[in-house]
Protein backbone atom coordinates (compact mmCIF):
# COMPACT_ATOMS: atom_id res chain seq x y z
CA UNK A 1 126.30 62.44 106.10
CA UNK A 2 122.64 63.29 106.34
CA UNK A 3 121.09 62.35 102.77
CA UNK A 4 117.03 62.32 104.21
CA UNK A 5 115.28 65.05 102.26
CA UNK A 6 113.65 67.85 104.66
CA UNK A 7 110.42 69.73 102.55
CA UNK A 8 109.92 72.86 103.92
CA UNK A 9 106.78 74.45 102.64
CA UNK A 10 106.44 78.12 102.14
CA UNK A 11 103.04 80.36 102.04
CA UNK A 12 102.75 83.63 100.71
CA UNK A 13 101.47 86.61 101.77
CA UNK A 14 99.32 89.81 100.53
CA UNK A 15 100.37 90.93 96.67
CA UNK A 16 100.50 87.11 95.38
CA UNK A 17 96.85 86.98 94.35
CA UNK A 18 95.44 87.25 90.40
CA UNK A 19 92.08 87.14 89.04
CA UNK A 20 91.23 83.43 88.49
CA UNK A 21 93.26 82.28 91.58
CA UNK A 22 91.65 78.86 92.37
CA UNK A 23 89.44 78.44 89.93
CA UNK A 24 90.80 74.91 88.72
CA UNK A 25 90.56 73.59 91.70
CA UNK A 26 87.07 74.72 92.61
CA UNK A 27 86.27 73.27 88.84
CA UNK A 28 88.80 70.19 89.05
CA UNK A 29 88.01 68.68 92.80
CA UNK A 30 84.75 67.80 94.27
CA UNK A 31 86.32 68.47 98.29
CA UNK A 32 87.80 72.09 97.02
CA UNK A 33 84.35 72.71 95.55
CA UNK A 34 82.62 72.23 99.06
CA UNK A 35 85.56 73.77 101.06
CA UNK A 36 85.35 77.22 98.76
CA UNK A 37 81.32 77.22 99.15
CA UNK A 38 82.10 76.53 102.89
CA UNK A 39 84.08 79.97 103.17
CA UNK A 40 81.63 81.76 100.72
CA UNK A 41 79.35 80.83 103.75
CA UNK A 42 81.30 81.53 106.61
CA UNK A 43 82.58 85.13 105.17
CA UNK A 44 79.15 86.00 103.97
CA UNK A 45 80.16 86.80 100.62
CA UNK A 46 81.02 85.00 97.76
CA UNK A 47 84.89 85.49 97.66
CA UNK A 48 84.68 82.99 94.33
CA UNK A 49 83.25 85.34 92.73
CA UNK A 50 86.02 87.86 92.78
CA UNK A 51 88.78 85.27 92.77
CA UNK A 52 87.29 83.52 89.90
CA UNK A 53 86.32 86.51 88.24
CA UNK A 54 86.15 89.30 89.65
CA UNK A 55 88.77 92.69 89.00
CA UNK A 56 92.13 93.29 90.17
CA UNK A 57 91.25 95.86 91.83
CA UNK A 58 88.48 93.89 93.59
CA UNK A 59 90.63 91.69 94.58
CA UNK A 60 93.29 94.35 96.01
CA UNK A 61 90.78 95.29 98.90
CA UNK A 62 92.37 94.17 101.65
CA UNK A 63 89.00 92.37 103.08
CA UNK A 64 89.15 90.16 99.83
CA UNK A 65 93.00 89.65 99.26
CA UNK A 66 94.23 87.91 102.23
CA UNK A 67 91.20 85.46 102.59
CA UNK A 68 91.84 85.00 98.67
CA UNK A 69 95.17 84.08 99.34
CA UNK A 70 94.53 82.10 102.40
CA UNK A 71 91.90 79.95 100.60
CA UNK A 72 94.12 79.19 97.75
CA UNK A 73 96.98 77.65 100.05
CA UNK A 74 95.58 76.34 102.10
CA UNK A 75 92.74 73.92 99.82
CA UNK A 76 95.96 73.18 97.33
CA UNK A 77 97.54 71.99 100.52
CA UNK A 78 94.29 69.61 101.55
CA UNK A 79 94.33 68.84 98.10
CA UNK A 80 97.56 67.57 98.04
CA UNK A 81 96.44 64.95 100.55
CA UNK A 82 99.29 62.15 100.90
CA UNK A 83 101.85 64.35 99.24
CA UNK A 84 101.70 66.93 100.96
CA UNK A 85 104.70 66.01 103.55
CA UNK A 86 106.12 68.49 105.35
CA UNK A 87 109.04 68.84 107.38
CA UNK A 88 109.09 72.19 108.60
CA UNK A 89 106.67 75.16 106.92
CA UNK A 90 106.24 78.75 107.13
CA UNK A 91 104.27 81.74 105.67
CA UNK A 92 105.17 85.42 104.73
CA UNK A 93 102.72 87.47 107.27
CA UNK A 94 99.67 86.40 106.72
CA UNK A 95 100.81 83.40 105.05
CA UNK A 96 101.61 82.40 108.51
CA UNK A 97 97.89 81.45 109.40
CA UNK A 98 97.75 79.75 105.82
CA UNK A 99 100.83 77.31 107.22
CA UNK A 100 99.42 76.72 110.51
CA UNK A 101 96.12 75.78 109.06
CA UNK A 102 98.18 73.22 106.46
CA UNK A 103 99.91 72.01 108.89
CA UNK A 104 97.18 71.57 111.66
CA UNK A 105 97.25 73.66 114.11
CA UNK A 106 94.33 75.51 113.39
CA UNK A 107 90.99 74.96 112.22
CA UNK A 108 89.84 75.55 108.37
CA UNK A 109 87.20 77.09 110.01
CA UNK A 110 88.66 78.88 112.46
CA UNK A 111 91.83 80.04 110.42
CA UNK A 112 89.20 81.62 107.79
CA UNK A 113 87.59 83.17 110.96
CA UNK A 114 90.86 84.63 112.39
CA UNK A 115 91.93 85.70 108.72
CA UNK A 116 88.55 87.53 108.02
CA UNK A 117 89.22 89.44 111.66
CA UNK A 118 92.53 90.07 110.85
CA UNK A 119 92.01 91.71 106.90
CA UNK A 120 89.39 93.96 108.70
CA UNK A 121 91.13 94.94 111.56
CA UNK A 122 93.72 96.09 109.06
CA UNK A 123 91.80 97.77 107.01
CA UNK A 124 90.49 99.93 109.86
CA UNK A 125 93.54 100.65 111.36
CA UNK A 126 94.58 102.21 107.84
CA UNK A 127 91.70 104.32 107.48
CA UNK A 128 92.06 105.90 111.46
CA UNK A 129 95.58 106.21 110.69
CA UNK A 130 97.40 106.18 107.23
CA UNK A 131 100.58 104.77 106.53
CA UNK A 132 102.61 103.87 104.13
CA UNK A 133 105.43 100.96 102.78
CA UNK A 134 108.40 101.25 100.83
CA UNK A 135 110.70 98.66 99.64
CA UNK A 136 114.92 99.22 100.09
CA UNK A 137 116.81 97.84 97.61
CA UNK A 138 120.93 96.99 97.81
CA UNK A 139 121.62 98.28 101.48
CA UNK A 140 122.38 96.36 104.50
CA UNK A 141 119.79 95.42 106.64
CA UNK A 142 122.06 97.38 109.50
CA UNK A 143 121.90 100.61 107.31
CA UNK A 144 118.89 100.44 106.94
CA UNK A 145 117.88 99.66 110.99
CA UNK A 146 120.09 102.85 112.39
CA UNK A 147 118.52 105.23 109.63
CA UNK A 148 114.99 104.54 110.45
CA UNK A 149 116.05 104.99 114.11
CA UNK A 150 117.12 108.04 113.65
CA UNK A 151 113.97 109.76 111.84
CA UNK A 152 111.82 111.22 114.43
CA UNK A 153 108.43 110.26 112.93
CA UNK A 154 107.37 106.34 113.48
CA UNK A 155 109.26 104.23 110.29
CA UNK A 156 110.51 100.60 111.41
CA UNK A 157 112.01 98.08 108.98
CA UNK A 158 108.65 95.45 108.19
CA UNK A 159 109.89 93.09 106.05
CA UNK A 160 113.07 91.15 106.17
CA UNK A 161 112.89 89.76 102.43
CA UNK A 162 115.77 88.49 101.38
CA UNK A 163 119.24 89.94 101.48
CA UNK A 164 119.32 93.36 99.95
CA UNK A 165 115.33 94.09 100.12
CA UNK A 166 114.18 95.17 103.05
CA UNK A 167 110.35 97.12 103.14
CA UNK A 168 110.32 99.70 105.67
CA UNK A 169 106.66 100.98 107.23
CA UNK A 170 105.27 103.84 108.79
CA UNK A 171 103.84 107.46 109.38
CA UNK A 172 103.98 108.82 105.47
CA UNK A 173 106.18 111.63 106.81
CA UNK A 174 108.43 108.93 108.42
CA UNK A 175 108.73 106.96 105.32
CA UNK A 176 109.21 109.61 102.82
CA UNK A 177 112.01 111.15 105.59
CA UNK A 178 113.72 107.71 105.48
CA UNK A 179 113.74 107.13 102.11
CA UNK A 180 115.46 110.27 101.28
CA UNK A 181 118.45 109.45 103.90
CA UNK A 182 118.60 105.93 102.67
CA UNK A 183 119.26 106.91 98.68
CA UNK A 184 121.63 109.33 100.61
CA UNK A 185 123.25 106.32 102.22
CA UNK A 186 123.47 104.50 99.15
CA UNK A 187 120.48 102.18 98.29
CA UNK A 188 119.52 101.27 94.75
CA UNK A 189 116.10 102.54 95.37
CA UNK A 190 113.22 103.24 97.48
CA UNK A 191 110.18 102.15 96.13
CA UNK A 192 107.17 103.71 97.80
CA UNK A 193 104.25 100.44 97.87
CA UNK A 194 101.05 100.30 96.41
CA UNK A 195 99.98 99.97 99.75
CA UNK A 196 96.85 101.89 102.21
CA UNK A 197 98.83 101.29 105.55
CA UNK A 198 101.39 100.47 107.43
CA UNK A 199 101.50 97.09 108.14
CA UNK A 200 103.77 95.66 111.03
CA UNK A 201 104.66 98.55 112.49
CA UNK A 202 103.25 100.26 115.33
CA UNK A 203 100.39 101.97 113.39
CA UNK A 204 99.32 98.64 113.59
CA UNK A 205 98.60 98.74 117.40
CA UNK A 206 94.54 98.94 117.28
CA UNK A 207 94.22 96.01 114.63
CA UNK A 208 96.70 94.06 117.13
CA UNK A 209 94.46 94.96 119.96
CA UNK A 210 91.49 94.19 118.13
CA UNK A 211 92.68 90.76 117.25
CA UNK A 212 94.22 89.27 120.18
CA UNK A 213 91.07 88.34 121.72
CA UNK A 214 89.78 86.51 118.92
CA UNK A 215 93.26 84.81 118.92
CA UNK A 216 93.52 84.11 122.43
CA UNK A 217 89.74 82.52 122.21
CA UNK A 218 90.59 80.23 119.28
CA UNK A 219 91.74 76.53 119.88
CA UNK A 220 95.57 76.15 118.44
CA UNK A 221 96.82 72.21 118.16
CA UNK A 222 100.45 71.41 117.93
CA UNK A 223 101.49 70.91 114.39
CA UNK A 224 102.17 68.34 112.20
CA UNK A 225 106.06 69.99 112.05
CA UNK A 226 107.42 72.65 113.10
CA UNK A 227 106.51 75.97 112.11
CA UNK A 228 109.02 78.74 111.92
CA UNK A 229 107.22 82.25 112.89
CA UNK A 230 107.82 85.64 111.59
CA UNK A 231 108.16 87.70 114.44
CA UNK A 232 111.78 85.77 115.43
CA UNK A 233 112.22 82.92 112.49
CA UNK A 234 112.06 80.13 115.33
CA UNK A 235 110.27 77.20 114.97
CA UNK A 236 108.14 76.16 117.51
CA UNK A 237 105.25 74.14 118.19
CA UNK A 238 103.82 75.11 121.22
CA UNK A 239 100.22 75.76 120.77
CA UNK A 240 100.49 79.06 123.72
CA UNK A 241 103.82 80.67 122.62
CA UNK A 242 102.35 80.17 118.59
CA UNK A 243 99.51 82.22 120.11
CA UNK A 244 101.65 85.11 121.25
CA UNK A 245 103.31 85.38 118.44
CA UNK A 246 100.54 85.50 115.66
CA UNK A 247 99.43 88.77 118.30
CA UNK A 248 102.77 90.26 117.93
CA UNK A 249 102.76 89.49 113.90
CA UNK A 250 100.71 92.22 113.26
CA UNK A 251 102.91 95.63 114.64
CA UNK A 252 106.26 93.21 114.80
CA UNK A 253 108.55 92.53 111.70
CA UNK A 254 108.35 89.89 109.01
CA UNK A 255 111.82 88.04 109.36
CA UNK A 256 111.79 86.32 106.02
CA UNK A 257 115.61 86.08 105.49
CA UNK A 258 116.11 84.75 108.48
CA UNK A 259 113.34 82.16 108.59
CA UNK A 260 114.54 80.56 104.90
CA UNK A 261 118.81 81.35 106.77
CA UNK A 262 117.42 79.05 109.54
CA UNK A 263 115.59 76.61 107.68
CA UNK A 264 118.25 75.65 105.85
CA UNK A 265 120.47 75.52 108.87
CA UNK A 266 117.80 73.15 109.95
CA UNK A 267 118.52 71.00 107.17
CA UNK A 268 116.04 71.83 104.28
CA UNK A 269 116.64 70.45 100.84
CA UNK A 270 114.01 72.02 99.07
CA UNK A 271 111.38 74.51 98.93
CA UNK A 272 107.80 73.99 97.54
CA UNK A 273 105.43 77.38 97.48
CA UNK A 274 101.87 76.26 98.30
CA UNK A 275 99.68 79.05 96.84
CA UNK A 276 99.47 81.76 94.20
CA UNK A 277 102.38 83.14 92.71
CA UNK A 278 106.33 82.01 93.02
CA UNK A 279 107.36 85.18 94.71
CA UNK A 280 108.56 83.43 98.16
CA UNK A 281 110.57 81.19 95.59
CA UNK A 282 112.44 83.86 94.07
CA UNK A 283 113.25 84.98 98.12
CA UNK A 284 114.70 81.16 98.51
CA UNK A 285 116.95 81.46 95.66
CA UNK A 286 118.34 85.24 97.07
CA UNK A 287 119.39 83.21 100.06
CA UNK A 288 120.41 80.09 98.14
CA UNK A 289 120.61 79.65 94.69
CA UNK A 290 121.65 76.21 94.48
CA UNK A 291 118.16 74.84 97.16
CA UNK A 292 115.97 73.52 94.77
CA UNK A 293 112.02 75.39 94.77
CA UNK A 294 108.70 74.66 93.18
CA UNK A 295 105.03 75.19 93.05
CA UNK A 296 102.70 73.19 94.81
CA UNK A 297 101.72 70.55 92.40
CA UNK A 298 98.65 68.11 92.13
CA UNK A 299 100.35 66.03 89.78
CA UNK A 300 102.85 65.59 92.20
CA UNK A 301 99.87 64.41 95.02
């Protein structure tokens, strides 16, 4: 019997941040201090500002929010140093950059770069086209696939987050449409998102045009571990095919349930969330309650 302990480390996405994210390490850690004035710099605002203190809603504009979120996993993970040990990692959609940057593939830099592109690409693809996001609670991911297949407007299944939640995204006609013939077919609810657009789906097709290049110009290392991607919850470490598939992230679906099914069928004994919030941790436990999870720690560096 295998006893070796396999850390997988998770990143979260967009809806994890709060107002004062980062702010002990910025205060705490000399390197954390220069690596937050670095992006200030490289963004050309100062993010700390609204992370530290600014509003919620501040920090709900999409331009702010994911390179909030980014910075905060991905300096806890540098300041983890030593400790930070992983065997496998993964983030939820644009927590995906966040783990390749952790886990070496990309640049600081560069990530920060590709993460600033990416927030603004999305933003402007919502305002030429808006969408909208709802979340499906208590029907089967199946249900939920032929339903949205049958609605003639554009509504695709985005996120995959755990076993009986499933966020579908779309045209707002194609979303409301589907959510009416899913409550039909049985689910709990249908929970419309506080959300502008609609992310991975194929409203998404300008941002994902917009982005490539910057993507396919970037330098991508192979990675400490492996890292299991969204778009088919495979891990892989080969610097081109990572490429292709942080392009297709952006109109393809986030496979959450199946990246934590086939990380523990890889042979992970834990789960540590490296970034604001514990929601990926509460998605572990849907899958497995028994896995142990936890926060990213310092103590623990």
């Amino acid at each position: 019997m295998n006893t070796q302990m396999k850390t997988a480390y998770v990143f979260p996405g967009q809806g994890a941040q709060f107002v004062g994210m980062g702010k002990d390490l910025y205060e705490q850690h000399e390197q954390a201090k220069a690596l937050f004035e670095s992006a200030n710099d490289i963004l050309g605002f100062r993010i700390t500002d609204l992370m530290f203190g600014g509003t919620e809603e501040d920090l709900k504009q999409t331009k702010v929010t994911q390179p909030a979120i980014f910075l905060h996993s991905v300096i806890l993970a540098k300041m983890l140093g030593d400790g930070f040990k992983p065997a496998m990692v993964a983030g939820h959609s644009l927590g995906e950059f966040s783990a390749l940057v952790a886990a070496g593939a990309l640049s600081f830099e560069n990530g920060l770069d590709l993460v600033a592109k990416r927030a603004n690409a999305m933003q402007k693809a919502t305002e030429s086209q808006p969408g909208a996001m709802a979340a499906i609670l208590a029907l089967s991911d199946v249900v939920v696939e032929e339903i949205c297949a049958e609605i003639d407007d554009v509504v695709v299944p985005a996120n995959y987050n755990c076993p009986g939640q499933l966020v579908i995204s779309g045209s707002i006609a194609g979303v409301d449409a589907a959510c009416e013939k899913l409550l039909e077919a049985g689910a709990k609810r249908a929970l419309k998102l506080n959300v502008g657009g609609a992310f991975h789906s194929p409203l998404m097709e300008s941002a994902k045009q917009e982005l490539q290049a910057a993507i396919e110009g970037v330098d991508i290392h192979v990675p400490i571990c492996p890292v299991y991607q969204n778009v088919d919850a495979i891990p892989y470490q080969e610097p081109t095919v990572i490429k292709e598939n942080l392009i297709a992230q952006l109109t393809g679906a986030v496979r959450w349930t199946q990246t934590m099914e086939t990380m523990l069928r890889d042979g992970a004994t834990q789960f540590i969330e490296v970034g604001p919030g514990n929601v990926l941790q509460g998605l572990v436990k849907k899958v497995n309650r028994q896995i142990p999870t936890s926060s990213a720690n310092l103590q623990d560096a």
